[in-house]
C-alpha atoms as a PDB file:
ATOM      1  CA  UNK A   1      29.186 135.812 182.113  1.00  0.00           C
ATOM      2  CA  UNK A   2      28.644 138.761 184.154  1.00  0.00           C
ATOM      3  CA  UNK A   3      32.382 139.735 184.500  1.00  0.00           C
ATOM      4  CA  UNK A   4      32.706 139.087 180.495  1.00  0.00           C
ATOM      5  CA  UNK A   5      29.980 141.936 180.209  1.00  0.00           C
ATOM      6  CA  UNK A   6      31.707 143.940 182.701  1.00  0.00           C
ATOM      7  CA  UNK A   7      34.880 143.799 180.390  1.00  0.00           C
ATOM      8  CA  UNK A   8      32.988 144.527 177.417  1.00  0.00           C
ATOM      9  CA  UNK A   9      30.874 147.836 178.710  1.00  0.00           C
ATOM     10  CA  UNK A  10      34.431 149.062 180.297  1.00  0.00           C
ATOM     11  CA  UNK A  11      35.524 148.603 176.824  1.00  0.00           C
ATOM     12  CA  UNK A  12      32.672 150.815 175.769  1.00  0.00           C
ATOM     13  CA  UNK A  13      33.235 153.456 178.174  1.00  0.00           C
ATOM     14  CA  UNK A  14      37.129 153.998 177.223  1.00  0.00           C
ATOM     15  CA  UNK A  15      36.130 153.766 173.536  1.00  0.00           C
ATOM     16  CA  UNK A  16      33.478 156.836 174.213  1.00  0.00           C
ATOM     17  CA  UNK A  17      35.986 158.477 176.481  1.00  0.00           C
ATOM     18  CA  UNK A  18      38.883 158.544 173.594  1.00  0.00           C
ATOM     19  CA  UNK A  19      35.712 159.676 171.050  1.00  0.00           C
ATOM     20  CA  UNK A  20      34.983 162.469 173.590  1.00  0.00           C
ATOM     21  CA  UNK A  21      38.626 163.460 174.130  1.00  0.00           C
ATOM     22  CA  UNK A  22      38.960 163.599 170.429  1.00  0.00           C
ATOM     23  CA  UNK A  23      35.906 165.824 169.555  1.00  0.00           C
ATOM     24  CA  UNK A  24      37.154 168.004 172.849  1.00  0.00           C
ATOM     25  CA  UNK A  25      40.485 168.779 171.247  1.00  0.00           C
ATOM     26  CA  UNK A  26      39.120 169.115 167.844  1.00  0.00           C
ATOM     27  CA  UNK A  27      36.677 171.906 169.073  1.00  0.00           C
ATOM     28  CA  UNK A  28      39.284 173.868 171.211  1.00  0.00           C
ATOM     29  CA  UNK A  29      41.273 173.922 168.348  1.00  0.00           C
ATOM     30  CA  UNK A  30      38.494 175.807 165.905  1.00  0.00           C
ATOM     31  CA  UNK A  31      38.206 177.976 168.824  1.00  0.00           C
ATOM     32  CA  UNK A  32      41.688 179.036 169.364  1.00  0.00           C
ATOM     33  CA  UNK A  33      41.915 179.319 165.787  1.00  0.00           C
ATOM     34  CA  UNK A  34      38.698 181.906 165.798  1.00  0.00           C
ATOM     35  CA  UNK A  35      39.952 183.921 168.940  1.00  0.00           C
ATOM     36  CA  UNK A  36      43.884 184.347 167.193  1.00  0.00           C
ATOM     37  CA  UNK A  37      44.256 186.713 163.927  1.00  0.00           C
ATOM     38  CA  UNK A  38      47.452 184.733 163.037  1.00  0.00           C
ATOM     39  CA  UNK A  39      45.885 181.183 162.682  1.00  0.00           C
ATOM     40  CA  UNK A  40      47.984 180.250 160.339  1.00  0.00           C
ATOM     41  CA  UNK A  41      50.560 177.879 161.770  1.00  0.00           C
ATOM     42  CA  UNK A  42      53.900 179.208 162.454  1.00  0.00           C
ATOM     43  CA  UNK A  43      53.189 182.701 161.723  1.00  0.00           C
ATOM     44  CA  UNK A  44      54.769 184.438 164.756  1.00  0.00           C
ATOM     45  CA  UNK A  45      56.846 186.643 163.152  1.00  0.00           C
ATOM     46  CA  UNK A  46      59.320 188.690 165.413  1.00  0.00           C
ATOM     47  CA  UNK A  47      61.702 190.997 163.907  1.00  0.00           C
ATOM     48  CA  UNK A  48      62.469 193.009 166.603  1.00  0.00           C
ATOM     49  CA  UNK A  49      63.864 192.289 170.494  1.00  0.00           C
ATOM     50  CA  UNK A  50      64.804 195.119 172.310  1.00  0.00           C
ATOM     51  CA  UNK A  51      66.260 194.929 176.197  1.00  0.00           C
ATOM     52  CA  UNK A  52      64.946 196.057 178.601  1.00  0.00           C
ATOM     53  CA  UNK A  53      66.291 195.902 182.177  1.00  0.00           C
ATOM     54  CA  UNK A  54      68.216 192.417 180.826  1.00  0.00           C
ATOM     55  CA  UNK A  55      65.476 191.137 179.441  1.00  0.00           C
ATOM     56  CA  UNK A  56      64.165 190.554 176.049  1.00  0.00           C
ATOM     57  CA  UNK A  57      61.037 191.989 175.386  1.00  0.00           C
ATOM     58  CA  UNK A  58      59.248 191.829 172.281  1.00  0.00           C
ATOM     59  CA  UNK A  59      57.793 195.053 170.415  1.00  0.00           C
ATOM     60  CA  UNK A  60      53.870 194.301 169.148  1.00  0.00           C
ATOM     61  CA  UNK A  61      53.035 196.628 165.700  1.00  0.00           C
ATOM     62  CA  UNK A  62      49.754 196.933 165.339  1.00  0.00           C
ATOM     63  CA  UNK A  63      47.158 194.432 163.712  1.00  0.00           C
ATOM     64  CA  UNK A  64      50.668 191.966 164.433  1.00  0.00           C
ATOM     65  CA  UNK A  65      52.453 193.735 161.464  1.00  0.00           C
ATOM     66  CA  UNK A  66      56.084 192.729 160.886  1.00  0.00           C
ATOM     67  CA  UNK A  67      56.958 196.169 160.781  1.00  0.00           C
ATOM     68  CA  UNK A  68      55.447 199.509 162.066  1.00  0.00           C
ATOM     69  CA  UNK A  69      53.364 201.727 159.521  1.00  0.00           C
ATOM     70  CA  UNK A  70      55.053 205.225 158.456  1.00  0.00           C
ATOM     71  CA  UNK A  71      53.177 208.317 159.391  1.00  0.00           C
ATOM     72  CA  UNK A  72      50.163 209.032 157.383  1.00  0.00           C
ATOM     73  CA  UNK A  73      48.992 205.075 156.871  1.00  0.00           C
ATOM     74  CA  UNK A  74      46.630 202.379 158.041  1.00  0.00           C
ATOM     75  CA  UNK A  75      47.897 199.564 159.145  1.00  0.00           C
ATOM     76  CA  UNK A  76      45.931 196.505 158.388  1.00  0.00           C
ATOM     77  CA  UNK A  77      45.663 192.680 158.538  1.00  0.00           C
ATOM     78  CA  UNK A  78      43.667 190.237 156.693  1.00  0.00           C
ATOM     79  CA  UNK A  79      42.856 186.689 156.091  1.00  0.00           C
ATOM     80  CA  UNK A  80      40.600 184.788 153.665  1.00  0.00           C
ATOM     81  CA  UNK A  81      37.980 182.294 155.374  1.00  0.00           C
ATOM     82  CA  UNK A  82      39.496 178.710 156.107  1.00  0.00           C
ATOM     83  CA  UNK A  83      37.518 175.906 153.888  1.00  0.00           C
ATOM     84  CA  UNK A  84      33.635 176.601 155.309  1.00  0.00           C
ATOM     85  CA  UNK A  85      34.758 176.714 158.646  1.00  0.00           C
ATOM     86  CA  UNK A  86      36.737 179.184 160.118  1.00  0.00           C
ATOM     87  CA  UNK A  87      35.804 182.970 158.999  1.00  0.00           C
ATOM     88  CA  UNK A  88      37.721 185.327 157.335  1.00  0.00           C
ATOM     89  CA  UNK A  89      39.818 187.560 159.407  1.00  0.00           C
ATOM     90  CA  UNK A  90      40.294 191.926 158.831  1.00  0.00           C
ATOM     91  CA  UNK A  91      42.241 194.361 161.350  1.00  0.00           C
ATOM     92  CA  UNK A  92      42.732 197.314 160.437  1.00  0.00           C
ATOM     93  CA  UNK A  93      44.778 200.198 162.541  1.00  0.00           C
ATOM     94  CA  UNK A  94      44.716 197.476 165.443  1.00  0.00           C
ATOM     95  CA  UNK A  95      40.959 196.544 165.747  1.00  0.00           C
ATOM     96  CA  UNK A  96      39.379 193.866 164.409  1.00  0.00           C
ATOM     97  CA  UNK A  97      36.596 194.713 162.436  1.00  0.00           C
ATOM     98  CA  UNK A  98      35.153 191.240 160.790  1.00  0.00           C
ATOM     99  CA  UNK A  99      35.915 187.838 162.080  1.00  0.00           C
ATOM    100  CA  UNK A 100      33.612 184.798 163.090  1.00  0.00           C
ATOM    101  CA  UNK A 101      34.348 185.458 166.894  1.00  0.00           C
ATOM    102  CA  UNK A 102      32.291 189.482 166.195  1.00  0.00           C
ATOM    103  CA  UNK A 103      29.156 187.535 164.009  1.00  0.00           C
ATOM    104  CA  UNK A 104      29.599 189.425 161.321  1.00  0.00           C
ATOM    105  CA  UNK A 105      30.969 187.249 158.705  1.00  0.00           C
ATOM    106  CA  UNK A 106      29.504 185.345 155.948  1.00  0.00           C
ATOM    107  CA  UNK A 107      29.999 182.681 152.982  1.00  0.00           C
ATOM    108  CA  UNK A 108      30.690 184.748 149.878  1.00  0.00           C
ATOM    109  CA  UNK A 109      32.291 188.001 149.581  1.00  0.00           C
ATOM    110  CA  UNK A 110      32.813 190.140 153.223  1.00  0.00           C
ATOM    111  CA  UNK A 111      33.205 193.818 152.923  1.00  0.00           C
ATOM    112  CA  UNK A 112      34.816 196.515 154.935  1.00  0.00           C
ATOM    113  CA  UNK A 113      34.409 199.992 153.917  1.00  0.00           C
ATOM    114  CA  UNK A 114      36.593 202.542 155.351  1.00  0.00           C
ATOM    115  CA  UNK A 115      36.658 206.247 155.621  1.00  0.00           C
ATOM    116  CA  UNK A 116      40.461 207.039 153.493  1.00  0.00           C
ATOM    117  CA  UNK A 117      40.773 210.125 155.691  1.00  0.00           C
ATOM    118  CA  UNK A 118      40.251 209.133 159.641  1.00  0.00           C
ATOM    119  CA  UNK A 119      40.394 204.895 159.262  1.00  0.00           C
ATOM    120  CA  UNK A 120      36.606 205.136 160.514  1.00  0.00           C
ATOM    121  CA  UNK A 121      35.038 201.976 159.836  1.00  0.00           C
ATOM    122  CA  UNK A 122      31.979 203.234 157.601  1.00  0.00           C
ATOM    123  CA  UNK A 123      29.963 199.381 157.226  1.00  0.00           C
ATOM    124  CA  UNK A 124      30.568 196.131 157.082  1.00  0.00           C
ATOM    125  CA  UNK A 125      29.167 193.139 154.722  1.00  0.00           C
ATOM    126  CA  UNK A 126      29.249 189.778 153.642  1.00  0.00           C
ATOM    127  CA  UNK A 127      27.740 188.701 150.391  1.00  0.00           C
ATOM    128  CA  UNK A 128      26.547 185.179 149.502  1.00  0.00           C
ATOM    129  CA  UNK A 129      27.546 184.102 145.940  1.00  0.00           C
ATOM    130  CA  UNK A 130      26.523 180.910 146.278  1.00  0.00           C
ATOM    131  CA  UNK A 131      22.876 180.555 147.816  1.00  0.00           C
ATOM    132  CA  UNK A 132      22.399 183.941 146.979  1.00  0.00           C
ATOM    133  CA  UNK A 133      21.575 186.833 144.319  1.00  0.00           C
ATOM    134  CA  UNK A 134      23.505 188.603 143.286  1.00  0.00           C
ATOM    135  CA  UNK A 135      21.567 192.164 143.192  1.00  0.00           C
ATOM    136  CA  UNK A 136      22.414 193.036 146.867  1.00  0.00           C
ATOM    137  CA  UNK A 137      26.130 193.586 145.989  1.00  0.00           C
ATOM    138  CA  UNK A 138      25.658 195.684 142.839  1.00  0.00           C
ATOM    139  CA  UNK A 139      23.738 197.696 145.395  1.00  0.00           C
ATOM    140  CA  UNK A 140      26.220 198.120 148.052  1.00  0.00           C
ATOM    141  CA  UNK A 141      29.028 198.505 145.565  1.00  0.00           C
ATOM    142  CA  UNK A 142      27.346 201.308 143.703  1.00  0.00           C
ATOM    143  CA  UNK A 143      26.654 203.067 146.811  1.00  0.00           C
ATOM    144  CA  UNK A 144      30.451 202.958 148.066  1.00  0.00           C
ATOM    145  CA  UNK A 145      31.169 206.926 148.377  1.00  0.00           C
ATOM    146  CA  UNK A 146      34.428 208.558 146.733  1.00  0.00           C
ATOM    147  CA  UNK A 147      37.659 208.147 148.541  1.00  0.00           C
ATOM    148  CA  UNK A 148      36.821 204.845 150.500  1.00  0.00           C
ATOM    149  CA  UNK A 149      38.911 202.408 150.697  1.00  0.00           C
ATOM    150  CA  UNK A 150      37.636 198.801 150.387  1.00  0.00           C
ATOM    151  CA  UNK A 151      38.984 195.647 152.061  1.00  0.00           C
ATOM    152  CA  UNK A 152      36.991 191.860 150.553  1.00  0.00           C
ATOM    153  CA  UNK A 153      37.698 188.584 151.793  1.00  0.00           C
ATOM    154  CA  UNK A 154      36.630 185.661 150.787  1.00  0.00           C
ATOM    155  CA  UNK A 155      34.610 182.366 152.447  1.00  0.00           C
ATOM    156  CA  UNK A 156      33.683 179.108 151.563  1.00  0.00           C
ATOM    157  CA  UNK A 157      32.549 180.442 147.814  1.00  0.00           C
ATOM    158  CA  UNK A 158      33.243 183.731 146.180  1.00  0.00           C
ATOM    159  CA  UNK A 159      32.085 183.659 142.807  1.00  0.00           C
ATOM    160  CA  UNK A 160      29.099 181.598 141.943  1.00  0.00           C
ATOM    161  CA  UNK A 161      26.485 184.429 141.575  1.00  0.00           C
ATOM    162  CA  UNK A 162      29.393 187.001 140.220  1.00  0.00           C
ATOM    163  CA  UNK A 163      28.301 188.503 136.922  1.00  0.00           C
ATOM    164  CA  UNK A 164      29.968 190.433 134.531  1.00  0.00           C
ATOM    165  CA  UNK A 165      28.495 193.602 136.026  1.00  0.00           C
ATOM    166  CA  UNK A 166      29.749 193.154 139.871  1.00  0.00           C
ATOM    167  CA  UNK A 167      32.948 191.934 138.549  1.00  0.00           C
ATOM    168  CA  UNK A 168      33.748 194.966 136.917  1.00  0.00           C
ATOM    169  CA  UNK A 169      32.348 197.425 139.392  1.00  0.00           C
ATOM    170  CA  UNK A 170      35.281 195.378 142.031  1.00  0.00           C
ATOM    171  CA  UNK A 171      37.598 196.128 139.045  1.00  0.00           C
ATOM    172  CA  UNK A 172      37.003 200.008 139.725  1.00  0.00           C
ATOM    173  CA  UNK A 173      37.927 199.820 142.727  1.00  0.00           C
ATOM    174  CA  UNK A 174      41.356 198.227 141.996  1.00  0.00           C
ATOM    175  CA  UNK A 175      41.116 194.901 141.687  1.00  0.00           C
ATOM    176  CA  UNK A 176      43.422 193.045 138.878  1.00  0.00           C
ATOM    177  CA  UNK A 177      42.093 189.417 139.740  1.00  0.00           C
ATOM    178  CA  UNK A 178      38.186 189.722 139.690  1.00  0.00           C
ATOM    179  CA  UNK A 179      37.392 188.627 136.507  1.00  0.00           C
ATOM    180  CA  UNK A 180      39.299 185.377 137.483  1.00  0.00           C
ATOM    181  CA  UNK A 181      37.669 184.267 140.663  1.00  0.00           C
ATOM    182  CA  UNK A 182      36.411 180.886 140.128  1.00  0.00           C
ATOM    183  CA  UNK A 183      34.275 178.410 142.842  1.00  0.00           C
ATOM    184  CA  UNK A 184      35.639 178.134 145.938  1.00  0.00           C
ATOM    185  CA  UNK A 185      38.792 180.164 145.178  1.00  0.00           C
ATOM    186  CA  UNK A 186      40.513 182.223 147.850  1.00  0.00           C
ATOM    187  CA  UNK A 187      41.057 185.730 147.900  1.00  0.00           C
ATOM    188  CA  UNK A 188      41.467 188.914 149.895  1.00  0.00           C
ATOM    189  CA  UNK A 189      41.875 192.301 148.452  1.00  0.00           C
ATOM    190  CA  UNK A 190      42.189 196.288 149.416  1.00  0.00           C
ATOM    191  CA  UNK A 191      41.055 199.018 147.241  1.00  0.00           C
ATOM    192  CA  UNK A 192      39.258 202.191 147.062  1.00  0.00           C
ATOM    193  CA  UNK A 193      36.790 203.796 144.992  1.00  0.00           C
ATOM    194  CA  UNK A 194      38.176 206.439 142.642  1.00  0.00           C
ATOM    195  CA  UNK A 195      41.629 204.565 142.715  1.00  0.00           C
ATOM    196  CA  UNK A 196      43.856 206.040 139.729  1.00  0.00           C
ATOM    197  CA  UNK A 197      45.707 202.488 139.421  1.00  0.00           C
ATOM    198  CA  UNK A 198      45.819 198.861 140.700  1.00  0.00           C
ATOM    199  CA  UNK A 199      45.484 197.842 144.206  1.00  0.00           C
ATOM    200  CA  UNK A 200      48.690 196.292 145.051  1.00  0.00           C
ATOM    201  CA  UNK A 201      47.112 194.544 148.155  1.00  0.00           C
ATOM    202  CA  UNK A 202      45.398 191.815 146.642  1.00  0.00           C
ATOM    203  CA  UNK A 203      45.977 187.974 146.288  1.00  0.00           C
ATOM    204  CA  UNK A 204      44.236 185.152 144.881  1.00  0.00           C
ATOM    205  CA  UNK A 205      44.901 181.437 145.317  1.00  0.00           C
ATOM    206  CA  UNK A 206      42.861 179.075 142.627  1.00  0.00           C
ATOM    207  CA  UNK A 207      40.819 175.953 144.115  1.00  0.00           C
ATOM    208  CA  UNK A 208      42.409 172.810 142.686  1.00  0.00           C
ATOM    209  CA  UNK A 209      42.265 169.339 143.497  1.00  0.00           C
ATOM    210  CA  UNK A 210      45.627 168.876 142.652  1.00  0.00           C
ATOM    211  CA  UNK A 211      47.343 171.349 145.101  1.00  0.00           C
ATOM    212  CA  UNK A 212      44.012 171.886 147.881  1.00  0.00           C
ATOM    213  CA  UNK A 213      44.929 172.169 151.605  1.00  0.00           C
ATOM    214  CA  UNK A 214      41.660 171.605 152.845  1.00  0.00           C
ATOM    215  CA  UNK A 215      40.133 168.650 150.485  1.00  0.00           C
ATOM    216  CA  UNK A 216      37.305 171.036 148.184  1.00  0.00           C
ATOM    217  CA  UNK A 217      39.117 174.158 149.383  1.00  0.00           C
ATOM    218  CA  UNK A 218      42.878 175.904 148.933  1.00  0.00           C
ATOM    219  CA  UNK A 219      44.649 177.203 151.365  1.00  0.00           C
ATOM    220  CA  UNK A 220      44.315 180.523 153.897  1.00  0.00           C
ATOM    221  CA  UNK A 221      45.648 183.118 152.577  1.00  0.00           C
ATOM    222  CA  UNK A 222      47.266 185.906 154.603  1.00  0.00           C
ATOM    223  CA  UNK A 223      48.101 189.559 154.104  1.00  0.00           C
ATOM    224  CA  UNK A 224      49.107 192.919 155.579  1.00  0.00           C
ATOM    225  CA  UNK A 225      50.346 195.805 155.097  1.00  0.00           C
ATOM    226  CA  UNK A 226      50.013 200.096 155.081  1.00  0.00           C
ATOM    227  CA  UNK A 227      47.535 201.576 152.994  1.00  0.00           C
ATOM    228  CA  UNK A 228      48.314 205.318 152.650  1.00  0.00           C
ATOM    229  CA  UNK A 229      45.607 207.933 153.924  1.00  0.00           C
ATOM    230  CA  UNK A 230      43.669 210.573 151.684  1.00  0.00           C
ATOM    231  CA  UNK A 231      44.632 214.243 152.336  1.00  0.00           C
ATOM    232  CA  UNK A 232      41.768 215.470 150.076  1.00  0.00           C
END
């Protein structure tokens, strides 16, 4: 009897030990996944290996960029939130300005205003649209001065609380996909205020049972790019 309980609470203890190992590797893994920009899997794009002294070395753009910005650009990198747990992502010019890992993002709608002319990083935001109203982001919107450019991210849920009124102010800044943001879509977008045209940095993925990475939510989406800077 006493060497059949013996079995039984060693069978206990490995059980709890491969629990424990599990919920280990499952929390490095959020980590590591806050701490890298490029958390999407197999995103290490290299596209250029020059030698030095024999060996190959490989040449870092800022914010990760495939490619180096021309003269008179921003660089940036973005990246909508994953499901409601990982945070959405921005870098811009090689620093990154919102992310889980800095505390300063949010479910909803995260905002990064920046100054067109130096890249100065004016504010930063994030928005709830689902637990929360609504007014707060007419505010901040309205109060956006001339020549800044924008950069929004989504997390968790974008457009619960939208109205007709903050999706069109978004509109003015650039934005060709506002008025289609549904629950739980994802989405990540660049503008400015007192843009003449479009944004062409913007992209927009629909939550959809049917094609859903994560269960409720779609897929990260990922984006980068130059975004030219004002001369007046």
């Amino acid at each position: 009897m006493v060497v059949t309980r013996m079995v039984r609470a060693g069978g206990i203890l490995k059980l709890a030990a491969i629990i424990f190992a599990f919920l280990l590797a499952a929390y490095l893994a959020f980590q590591l996944l806050e701490v890298n920009m490029d958390f999407k899997l197999g995103n290490v794009i290299v596209k250029s290996l020059p030698m030095r002294g024999g060996s190959v070395t490989p040449v870092r753009h800022k914010c990760g960029l495939s490619k180096a910005c021309p003269d008179g650009h921003f660089a940036f990198k973005m990246a909508s939130g994953a499901a409601s747990v990982v945070g959405p992502k921005i870098c811009l010019e090689d620093k990154l300005i919102m992310s889980g890992v800095k505390n300063n993002v949010g479910r909803g709608i995260n905002i990064a205003l920046v100054n067109g002319k130096t890249g100065e990083i004016n504010k930063t935001d994030s928005f709830d649209m689902w637990a929360g109203n609504v007014a707060p982001l007419i505010q901040f919107l309205k109060g956006i001065p001339e020549g800044t450019i924008t950069m929004m991210a989504s997390f968790d849920d974008p457009s619960t609380k939208l109205n007709d009124e903050a999706r069109k102010l978004i509109a003015d800044l650039g934005s060709t996909t506002i008025n289609n943001l549904g629950f739980r879509d994802n989405w990540i977008f660049v503008g400015g205020k007192g843009i003449k045209t479009k944004s062409p940095f913007e992209q927009h993925i629909k939550n959809s049972a049917d094609t859903n990475k994560y269960d409720g939510w779609p897929e990260v989406l990922e984006m980068e790019g130059c975004v030219p800077q004002r001369t007046n």
